[in-house]
C-alpha atoms as a PDB file:
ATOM      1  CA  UNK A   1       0.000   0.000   0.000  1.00  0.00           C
ATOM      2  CA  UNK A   2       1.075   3.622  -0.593  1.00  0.00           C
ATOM      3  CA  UNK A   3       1.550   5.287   2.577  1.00  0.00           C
ATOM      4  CA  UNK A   4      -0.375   8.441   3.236  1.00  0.00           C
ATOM      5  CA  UNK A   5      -2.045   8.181   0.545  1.00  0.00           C
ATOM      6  CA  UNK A   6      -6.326   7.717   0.706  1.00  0.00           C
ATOM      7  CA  UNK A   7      -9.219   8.083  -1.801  1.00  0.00           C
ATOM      8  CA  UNK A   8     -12.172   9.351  -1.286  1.00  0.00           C
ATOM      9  CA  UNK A   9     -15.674   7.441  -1.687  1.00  0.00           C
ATOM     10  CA  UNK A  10     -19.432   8.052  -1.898  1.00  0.00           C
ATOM     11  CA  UNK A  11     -21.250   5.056  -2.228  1.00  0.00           C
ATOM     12  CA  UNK A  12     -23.593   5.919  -5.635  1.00  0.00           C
ATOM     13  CA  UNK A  13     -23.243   2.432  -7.008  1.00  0.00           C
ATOM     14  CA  UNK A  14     -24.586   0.104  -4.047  1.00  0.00           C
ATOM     15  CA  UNK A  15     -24.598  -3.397  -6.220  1.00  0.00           C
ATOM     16  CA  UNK A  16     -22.326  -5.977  -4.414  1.00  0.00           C
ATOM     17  CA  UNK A  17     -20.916  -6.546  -7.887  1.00  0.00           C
ATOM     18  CA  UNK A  18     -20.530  -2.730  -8.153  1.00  0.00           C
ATOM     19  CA  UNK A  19     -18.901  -2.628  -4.797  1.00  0.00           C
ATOM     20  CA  UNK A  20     -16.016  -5.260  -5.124  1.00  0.00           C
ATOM     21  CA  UNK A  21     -15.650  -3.094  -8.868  1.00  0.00           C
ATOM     22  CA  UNK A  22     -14.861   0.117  -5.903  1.00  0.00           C
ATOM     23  CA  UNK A  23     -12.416  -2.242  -3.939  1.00  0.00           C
ATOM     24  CA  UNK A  24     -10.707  -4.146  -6.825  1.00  0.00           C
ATOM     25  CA  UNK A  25      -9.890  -0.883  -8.250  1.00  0.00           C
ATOM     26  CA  UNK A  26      -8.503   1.162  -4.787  1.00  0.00           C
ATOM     27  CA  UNK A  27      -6.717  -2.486  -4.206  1.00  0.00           C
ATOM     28  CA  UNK A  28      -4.772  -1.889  -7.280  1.00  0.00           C
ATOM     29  CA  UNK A  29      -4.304   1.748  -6.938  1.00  0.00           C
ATOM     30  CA  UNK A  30      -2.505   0.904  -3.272  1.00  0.00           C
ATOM     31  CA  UNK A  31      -4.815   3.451  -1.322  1.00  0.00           C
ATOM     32  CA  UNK A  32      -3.918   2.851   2.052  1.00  0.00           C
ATOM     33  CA  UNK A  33      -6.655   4.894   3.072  1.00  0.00           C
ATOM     34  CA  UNK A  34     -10.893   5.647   2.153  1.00  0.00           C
ATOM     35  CA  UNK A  35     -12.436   8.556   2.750  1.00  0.00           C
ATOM     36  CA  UNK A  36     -16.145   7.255   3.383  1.00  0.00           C
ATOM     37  CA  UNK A  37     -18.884   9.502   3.327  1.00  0.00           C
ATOM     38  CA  UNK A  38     -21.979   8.866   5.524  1.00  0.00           C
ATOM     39  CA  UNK A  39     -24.581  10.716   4.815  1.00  0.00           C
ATOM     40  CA  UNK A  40     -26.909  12.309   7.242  1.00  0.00           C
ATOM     41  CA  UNK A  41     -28.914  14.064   5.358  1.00  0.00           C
ATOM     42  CA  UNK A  42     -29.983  10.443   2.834  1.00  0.00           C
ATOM     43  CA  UNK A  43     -28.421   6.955   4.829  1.00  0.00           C
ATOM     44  CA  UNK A  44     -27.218   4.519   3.192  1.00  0.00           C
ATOM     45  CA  UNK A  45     -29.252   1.542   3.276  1.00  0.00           C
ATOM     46  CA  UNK A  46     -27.402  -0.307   6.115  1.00  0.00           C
ATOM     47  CA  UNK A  47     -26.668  -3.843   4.122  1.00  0.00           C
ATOM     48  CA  UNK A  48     -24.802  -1.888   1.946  1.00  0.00           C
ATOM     49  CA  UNK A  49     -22.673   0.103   4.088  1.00  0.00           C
ATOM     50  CA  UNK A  50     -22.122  -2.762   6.024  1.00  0.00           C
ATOM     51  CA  UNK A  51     -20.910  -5.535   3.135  1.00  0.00           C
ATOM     52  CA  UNK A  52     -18.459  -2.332   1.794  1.00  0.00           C
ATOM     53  CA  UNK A  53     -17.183  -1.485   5.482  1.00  0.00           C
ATOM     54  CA  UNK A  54     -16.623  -5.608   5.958  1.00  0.00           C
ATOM     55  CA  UNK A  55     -14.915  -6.068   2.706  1.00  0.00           C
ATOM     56  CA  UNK A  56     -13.225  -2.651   2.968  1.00  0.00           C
ATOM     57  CA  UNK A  57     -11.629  -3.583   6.159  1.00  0.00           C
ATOM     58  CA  UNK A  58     -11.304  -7.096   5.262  1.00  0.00           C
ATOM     59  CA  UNK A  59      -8.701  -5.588   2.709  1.00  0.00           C
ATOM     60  CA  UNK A  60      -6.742  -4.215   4.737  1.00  0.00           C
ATOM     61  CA  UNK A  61      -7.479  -0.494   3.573  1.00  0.00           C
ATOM     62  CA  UNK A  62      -8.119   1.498   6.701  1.00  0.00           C
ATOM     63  CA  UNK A  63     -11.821   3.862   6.609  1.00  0.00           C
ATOM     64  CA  UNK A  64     -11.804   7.460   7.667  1.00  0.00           C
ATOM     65  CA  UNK A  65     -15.558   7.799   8.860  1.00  0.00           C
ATOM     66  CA  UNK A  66     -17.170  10.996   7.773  1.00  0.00           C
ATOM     67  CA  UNK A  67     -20.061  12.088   9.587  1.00  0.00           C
ATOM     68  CA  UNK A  68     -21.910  14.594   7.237  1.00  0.00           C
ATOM     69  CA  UNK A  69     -24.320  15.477   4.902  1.00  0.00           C
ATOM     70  CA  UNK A  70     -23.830  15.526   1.256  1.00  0.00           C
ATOM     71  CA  UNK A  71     -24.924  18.751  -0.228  1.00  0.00           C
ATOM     72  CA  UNK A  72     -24.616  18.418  -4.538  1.00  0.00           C
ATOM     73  CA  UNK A  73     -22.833  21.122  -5.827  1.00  0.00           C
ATOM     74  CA  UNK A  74     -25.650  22.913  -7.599  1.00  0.00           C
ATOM     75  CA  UNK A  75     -26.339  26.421  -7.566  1.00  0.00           C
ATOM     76  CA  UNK A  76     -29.340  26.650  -5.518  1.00  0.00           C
ATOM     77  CA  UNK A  77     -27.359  24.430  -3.046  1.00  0.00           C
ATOM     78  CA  UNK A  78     -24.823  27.125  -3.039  1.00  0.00           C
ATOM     79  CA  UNK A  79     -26.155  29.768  -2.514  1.00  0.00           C
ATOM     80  CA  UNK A  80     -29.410  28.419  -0.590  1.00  0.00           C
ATOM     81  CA  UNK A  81     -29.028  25.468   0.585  1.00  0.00           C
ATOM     82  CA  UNK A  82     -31.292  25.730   3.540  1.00  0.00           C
ATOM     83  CA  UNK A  83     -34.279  24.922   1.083  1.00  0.00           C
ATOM     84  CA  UNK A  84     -33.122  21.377   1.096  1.00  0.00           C
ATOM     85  CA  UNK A  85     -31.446  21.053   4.080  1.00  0.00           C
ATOM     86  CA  UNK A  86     -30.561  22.322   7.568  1.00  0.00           C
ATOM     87  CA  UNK A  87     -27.756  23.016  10.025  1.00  0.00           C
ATOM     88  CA  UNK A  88     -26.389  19.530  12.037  1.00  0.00           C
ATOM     89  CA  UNK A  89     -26.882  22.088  15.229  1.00  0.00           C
ATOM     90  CA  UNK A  90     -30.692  22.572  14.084  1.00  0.00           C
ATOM     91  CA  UNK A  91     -31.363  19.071  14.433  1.00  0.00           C
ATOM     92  CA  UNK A  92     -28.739  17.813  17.208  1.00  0.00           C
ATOM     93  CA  UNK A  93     -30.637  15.528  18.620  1.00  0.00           C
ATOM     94  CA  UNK A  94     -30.810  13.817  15.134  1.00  0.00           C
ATOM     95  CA  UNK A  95     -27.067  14.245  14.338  1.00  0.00           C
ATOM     96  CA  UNK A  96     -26.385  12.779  17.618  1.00  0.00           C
ATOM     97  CA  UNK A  97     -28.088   9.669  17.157  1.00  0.00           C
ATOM     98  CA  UNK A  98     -26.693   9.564  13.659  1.00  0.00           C
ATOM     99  CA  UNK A  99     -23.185   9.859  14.882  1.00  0.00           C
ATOM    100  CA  UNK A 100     -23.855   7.403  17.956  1.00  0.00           C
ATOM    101  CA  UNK A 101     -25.504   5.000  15.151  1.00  0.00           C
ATOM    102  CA  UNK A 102     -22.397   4.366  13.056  1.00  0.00           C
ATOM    103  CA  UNK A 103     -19.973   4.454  15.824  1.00  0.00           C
ATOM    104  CA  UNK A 104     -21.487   1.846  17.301  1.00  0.00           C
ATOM    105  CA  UNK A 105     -22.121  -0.273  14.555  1.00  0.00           C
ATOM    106  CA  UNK A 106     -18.243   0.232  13.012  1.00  0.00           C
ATOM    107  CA  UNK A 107     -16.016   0.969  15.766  1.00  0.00           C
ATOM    108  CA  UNK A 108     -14.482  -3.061  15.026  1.00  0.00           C
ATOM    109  CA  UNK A 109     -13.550  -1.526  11.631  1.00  0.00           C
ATOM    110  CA  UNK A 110     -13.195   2.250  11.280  1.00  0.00           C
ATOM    111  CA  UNK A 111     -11.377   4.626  14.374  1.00  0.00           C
ATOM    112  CA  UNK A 112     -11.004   7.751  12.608  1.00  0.00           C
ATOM    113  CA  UNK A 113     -14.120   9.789  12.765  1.00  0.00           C
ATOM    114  CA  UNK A 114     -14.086  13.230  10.638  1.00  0.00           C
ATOM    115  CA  UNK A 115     -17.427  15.547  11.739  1.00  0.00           C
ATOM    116  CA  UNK A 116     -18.972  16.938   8.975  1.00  0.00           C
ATOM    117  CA  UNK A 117     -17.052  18.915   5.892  1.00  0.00           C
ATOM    118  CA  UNK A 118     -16.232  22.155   4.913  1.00  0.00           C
ATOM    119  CA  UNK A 119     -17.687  24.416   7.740  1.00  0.00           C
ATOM    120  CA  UNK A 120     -16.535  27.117   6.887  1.00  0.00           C
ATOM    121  CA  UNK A 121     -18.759  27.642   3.598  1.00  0.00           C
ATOM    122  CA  UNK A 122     -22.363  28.215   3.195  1.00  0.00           C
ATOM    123  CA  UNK A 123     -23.342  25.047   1.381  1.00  0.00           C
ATOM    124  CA  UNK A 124     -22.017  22.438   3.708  1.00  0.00           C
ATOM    125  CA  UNK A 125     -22.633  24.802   7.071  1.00  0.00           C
ATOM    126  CA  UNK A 126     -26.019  25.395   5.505  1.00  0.00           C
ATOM    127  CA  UNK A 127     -26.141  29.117   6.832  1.00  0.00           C
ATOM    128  CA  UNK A 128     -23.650  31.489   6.877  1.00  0.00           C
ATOM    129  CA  UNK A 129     -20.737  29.934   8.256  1.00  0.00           C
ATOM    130  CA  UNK A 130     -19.666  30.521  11.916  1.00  0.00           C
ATOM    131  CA  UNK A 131     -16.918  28.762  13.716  1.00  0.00           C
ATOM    132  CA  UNK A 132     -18.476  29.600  17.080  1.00  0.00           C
ATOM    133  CA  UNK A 133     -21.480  27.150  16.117  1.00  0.00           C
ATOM    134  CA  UNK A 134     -19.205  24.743  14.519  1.00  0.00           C
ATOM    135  CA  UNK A 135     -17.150  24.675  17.665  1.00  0.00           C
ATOM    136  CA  UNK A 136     -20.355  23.873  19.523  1.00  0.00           C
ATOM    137  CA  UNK A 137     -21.148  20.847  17.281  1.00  0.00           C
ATOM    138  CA  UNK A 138     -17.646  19.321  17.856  1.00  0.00           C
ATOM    139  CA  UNK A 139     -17.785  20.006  21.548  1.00  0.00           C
ATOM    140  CA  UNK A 140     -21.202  18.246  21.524  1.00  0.00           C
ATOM    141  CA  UNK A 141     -19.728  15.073  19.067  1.00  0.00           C
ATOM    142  CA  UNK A 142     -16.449  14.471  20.270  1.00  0.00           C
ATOM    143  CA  UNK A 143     -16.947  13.402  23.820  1.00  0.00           C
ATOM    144  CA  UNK A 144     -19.694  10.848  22.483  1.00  0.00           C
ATOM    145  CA  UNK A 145     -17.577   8.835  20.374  1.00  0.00           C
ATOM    146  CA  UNK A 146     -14.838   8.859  22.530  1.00  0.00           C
ATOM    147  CA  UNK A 147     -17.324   7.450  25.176  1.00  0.00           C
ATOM    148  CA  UNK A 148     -18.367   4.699  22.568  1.00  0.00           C
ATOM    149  CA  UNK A 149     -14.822   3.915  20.903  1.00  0.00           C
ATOM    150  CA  UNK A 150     -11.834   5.300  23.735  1.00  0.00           C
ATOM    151  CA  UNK A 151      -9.097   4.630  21.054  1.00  0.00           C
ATOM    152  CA  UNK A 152     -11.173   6.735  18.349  1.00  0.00           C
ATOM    153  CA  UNK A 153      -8.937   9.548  16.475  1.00  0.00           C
ATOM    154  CA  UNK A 154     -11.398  12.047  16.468  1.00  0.00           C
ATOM    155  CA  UNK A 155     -10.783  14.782  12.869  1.00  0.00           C
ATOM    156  CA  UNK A 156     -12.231  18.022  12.752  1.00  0.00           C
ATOM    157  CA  UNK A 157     -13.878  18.978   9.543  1.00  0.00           C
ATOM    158  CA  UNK A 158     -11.957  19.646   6.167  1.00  0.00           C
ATOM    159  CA  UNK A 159     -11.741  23.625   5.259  1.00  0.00           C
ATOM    160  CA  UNK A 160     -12.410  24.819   1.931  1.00  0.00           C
ATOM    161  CA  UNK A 161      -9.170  26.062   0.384  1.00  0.00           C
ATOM    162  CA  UNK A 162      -6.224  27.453   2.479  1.00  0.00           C
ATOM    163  CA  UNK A 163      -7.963  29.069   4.878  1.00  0.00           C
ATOM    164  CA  UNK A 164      -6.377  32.620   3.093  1.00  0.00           C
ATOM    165  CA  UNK A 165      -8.054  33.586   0.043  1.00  0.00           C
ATOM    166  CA  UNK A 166     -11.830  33.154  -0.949  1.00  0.00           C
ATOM    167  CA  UNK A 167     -12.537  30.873  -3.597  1.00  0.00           C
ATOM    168  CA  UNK A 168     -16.289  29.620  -3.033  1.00  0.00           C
ATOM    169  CA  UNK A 169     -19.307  30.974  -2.747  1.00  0.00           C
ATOM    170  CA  UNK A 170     -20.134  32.593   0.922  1.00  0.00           C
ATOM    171  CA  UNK A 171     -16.450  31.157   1.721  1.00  0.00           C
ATOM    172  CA  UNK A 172     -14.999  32.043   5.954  1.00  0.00           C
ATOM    173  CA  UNK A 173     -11.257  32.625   5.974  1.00  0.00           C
ATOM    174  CA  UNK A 174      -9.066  32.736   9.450  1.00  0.00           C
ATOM    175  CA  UNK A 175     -12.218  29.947  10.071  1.00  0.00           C
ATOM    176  CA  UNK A 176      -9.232  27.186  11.799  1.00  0.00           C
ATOM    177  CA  UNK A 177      -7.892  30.035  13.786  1.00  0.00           C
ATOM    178  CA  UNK A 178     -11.648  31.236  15.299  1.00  0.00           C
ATOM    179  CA  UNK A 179     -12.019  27.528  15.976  1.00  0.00           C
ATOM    180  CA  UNK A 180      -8.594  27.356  18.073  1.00  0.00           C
ATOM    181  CA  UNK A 181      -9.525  30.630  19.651  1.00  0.00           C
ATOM    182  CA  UNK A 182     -12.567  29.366  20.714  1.00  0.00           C
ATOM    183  CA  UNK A 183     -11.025  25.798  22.226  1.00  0.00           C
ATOM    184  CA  UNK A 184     -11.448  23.039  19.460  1.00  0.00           C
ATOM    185  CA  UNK A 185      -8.011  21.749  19.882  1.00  0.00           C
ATOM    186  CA  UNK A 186      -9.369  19.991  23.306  1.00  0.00           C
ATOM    187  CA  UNK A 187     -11.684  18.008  21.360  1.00  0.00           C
ATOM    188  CA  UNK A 188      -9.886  16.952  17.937  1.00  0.00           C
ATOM    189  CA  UNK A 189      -6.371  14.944  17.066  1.00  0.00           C
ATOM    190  CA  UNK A 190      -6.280  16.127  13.483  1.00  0.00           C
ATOM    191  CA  UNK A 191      -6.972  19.058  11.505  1.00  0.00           C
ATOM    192  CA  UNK A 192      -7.403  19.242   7.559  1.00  0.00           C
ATOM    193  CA  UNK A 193      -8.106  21.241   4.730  1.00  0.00           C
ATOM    194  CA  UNK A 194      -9.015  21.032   1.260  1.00  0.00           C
ATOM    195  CA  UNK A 195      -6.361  23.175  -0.869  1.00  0.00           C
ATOM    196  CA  UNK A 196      -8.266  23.494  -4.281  1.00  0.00           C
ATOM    197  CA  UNK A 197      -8.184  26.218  -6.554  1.00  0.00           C
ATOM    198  CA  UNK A 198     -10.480  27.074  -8.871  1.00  0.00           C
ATOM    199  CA  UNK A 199      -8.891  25.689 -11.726  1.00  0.00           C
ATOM    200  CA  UNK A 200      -9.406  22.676 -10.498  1.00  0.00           C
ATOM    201  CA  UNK A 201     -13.011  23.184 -11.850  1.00  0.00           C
ATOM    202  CA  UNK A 202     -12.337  24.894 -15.282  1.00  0.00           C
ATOM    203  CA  UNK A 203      -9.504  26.747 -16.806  1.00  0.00           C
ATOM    204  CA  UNK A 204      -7.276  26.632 -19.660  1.00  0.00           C
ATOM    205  CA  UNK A 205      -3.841  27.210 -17.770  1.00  0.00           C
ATOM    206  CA  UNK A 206      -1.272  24.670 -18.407  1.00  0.00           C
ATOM    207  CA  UNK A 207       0.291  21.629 -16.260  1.00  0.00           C
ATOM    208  CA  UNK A 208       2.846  23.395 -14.559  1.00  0.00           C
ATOM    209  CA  UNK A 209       0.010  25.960 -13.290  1.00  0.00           C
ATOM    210  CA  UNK A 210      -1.785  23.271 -11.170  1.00  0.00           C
ATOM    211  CA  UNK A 211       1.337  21.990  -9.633  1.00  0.00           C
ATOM    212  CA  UNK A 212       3.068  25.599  -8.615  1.00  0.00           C
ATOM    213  CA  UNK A 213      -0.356  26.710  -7.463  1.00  0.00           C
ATOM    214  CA  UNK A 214      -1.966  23.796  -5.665  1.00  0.00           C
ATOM    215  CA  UNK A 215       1.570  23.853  -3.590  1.00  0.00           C
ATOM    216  CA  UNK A 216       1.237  27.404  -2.595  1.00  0.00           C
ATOM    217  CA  UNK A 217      -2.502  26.721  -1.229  1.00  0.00           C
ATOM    218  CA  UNK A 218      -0.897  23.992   0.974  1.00  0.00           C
ATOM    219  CA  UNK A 219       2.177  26.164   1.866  1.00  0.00           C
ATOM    220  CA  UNK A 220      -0.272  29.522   2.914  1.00  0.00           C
ATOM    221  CA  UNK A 221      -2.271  26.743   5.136  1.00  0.00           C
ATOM    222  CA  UNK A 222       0.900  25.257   7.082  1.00  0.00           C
ATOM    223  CA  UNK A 223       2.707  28.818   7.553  1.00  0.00           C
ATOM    224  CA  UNK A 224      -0.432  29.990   8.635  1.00  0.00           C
ATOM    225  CA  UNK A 225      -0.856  27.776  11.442  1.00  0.00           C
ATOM    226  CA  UNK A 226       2.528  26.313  11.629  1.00  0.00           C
ATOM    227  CA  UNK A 227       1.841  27.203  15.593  1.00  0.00           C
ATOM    228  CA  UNK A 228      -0.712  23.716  15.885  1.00  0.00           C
ATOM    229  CA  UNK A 229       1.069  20.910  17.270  1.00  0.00           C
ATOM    230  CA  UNK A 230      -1.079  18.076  15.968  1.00  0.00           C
ATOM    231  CA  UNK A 231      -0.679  16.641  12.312  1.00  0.00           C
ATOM    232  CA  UNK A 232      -2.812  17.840   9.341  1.00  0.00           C
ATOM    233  CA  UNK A 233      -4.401  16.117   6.589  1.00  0.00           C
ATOM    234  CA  UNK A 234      -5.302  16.555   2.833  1.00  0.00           C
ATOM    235  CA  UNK A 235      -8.951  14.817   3.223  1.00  0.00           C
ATOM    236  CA  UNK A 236      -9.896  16.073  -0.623  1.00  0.00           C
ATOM    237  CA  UNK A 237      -7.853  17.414  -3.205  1.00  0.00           C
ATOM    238  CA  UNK A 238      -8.252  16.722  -6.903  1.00  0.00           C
ATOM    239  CA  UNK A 239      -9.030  18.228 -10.951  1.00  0.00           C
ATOM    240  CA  UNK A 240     -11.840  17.580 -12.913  1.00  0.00           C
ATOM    241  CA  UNK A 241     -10.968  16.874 -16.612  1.00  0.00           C
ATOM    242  CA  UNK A 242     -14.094  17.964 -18.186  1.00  0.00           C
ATOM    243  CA  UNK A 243     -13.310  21.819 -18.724  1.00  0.00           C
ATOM    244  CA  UNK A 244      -9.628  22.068 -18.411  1.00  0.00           C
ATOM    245  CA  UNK A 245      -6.917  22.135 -21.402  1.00  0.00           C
ATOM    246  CA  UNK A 246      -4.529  19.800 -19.537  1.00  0.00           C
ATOM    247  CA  UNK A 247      -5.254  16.172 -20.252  1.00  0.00           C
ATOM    248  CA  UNK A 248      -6.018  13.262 -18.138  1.00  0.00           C
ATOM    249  CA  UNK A 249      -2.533  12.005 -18.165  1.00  0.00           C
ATOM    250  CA  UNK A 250      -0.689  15.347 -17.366  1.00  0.00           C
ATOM    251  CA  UNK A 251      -3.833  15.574 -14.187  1.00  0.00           C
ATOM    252  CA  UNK A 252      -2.757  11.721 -12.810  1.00  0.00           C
ATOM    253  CA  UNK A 253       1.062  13.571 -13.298  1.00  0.00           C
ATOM    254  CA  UNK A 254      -0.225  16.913 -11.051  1.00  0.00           C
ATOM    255  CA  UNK A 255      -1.711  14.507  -8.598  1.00  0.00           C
ATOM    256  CA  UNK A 256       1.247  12.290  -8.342  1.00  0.00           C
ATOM    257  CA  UNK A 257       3.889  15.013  -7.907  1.00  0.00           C
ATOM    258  CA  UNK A 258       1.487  16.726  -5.011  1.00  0.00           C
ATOM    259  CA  UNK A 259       1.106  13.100  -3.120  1.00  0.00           C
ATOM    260  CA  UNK A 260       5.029  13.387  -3.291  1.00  0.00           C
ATOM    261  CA  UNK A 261       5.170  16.941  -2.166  1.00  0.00           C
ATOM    262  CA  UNK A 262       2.012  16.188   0.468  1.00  0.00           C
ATOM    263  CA  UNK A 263       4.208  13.339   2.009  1.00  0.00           C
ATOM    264  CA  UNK A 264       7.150  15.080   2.040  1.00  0.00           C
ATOM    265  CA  UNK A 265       5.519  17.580   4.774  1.00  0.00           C
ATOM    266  CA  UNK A 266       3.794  14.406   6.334  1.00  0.00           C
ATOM    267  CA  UNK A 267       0.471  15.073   5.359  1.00  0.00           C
ATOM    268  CA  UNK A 268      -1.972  12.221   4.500  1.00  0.00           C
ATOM    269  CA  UNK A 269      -3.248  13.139   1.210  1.00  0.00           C
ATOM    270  CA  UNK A 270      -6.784  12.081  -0.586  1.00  0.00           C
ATOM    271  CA  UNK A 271      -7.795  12.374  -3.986  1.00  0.00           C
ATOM    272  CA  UNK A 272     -11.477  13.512  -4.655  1.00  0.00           C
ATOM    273  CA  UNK A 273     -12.893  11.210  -5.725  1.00  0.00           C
ATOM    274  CA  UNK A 274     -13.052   7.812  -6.631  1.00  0.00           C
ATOM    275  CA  UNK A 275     -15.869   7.361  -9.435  1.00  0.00           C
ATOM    276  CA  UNK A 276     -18.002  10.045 -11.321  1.00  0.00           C
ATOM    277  CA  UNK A 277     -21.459  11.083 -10.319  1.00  0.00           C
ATOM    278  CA  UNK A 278     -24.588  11.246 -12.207  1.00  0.00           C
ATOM    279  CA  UNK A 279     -27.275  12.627 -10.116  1.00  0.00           C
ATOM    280  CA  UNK A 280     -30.111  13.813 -11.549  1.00  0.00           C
ATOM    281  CA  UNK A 281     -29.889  17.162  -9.987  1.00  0.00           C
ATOM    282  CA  UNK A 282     -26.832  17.903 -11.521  1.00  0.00           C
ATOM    283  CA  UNK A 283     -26.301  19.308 -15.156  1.00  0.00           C
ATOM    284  CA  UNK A 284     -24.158  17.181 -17.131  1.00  0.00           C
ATOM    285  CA  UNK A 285     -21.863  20.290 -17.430  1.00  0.00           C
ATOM    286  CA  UNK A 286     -20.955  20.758 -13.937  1.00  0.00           C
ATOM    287  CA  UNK A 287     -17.564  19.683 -13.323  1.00  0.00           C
ATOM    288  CA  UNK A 288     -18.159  17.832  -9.887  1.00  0.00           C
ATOM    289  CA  UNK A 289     -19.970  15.024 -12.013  1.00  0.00           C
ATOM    290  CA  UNK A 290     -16.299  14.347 -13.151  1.00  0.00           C
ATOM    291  CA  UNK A 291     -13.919  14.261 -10.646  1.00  0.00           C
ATOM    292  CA  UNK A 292     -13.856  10.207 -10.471  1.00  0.00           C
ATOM    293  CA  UNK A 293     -11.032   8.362 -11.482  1.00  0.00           C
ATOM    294  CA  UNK A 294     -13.742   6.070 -12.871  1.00  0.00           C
ATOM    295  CA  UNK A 295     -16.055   7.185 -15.035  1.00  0.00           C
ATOM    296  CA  UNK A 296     -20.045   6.530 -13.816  1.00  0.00           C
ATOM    297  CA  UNK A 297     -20.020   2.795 -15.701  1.00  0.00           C
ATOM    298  CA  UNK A 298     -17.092   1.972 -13.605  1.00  0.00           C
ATOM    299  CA  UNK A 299     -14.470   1.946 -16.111  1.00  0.00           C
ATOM    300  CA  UNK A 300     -11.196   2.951 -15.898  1.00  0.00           C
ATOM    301  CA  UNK A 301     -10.394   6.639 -16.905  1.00  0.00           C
ATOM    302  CA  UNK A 302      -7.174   7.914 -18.059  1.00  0.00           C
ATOM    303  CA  UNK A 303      -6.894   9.798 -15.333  1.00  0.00           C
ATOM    304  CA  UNK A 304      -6.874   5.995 -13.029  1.00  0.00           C
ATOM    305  CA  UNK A 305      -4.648   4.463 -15.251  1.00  0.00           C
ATOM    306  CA  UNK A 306      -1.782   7.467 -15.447  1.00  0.00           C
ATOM    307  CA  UNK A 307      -2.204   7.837 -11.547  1.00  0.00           C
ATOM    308  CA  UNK A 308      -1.732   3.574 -11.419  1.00  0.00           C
ATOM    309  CA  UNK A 309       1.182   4.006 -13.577  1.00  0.00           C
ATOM    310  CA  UNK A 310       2.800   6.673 -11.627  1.00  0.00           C
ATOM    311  CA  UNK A 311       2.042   5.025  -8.230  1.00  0.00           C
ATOM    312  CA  UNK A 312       3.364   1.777  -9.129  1.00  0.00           C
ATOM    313  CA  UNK A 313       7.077   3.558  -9.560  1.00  0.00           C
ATOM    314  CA  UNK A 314       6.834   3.957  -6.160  1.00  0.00           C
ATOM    315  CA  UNK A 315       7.764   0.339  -5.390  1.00  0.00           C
ATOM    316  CA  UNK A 316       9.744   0.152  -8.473  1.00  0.00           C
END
């Protein structure tokens, strides 16, 4: 296995035939890690989630368990998402139980619990973002699973971007730095952040672009708080190839030289995401339909088999 390095899934295929397709192909990838998304707002039937977890962990890939809600990346969702969906802190009774569910069920298989993603922007926070709140949730969460699972590694929430300069829609920056103002660091063992730019959604600058840029994100994030004594994580990073000039091959190239770069700082570092999505809320020209490194009928993309080739040269 590649060390540090993870994947991200969401579980859109939910065949048993589709779901050893997910595991054969992070098996040959090496992903020492998943990124698992559980989602509160729409659960995953449980026979599902529990076959994947089994086989998952029966494979020897370890599961980061992330407890959120999946909020598709459409316009009305960013901008209003409350008219789909509310706050975790609106309904805590209901998150609660939702968190205290899965911990109990897969504490023999996953330890590393993430609570919820990208707080500090208005789609995922589902109001205007406020680290005050978001403090409150984790200071509500974190003593619960510890209480259920004492050897649990309890992750605070991925930030959008660097944490410096404003990329999304009703984006916080200085949102980490509220949150250690306010007393988070007594309740989580690892922080993490999400250092995309927005050419990673559409743009027609060149290879060497992505690398210089996406580097710089990470570097503004770790000089910023170079003061935190507890490690931090990559939990999503990645390019969508749908409206970008660079091809799939120079993108698996990107990605390979910032796992290298990532590891080099010791940060754990997960690509976003594993297969394409096709929900029907989407348009078909939204670039977060094509992040996978499988396309939606589970085949291989370019993108999978440059980042296979690269990986394997690793152990070469």
């Amino acid at each position: 296995m590649i060390p540090g390095f993870g994947m991200n899934v969401v579980l859109k295929h939910q065949s048993e035939s589709d779901l050893r397709t997910y595991i054969d192909s992070l098996k040959k990838l090496k992903t020492e890690w998943i990124r698992l998304e559980l989602n509160y707002f729409d659960p995953i039937p449980e026979v599902v989630l529990d076959f994947f977890v089994r086989e998952v962990h029966q494979s020897g890939i370890k599961i980061l368990g992330l407890l959120t809600g999946l909020v598709p990346g459409t316009f009305i969702n960013c901008t209003a998402p409350g008219l789909k969906f509310w706050n975790p802190l609106d309904r805590l009774d209901s998150y609660i139980e939702f968190v205290t569910k899965y911990v109990s069920r897969y504490q023999s298989s996953i330890d590393h619990w993430e609570i919820w993603n990208e707080p500090n922007t208005l789609r995922f926070w589902i109001k205007k973002p406020n680290s005050s709140e978001f403090v409150r949730l984790i200071k509500e969460t974190s003593p619960i699973i510890r209480s259920l699972q004492p050897n649990s590694t309890i992750v605070m929430g991925g930030i959008m971007g660097d944490d410096t300069n404003v990329y999304a829609p009703f984006q916080k920056i200085d949102f980490l730095r509220e949150c250690l103002e306010k007393g988070i660091d007594d309740f989580v063992d690892i922080y993490n952040f999400h250092p995309y730019i927005p050419a990673c959604y559409m743009s027609w600058k060149k290879k060497e672009f992505y690398t210089s840029e996406i580097k710089r994100s990470i570097n503004l994030y770790l000089e910023k708080y170079h003061d935190v004594n507890k490690p931090h994580w990559i939990s999503e990073i990645g390019i969508c190839p749908l409206w970008v000039r660079v091809s799939q091959r120079e993108i698996a190239e990107v990605l390979f030289e910032l796992y290298q770069y990532s590891r080099s700082l010791n940060l754990h570092y997960f690509l976003w995401t594993l297969t394409d999505f096709n929900d029907k809320e989407y348009s078909r020209l939204n670039p977060e339909t094509a992040f996978g490194v499988l396309n939606w009928e589970l085949e291989e993309k370019e993108l999978y088999k440059g980042l296979v080739e690269d990986f394997s040269k690793l152990n070469s």
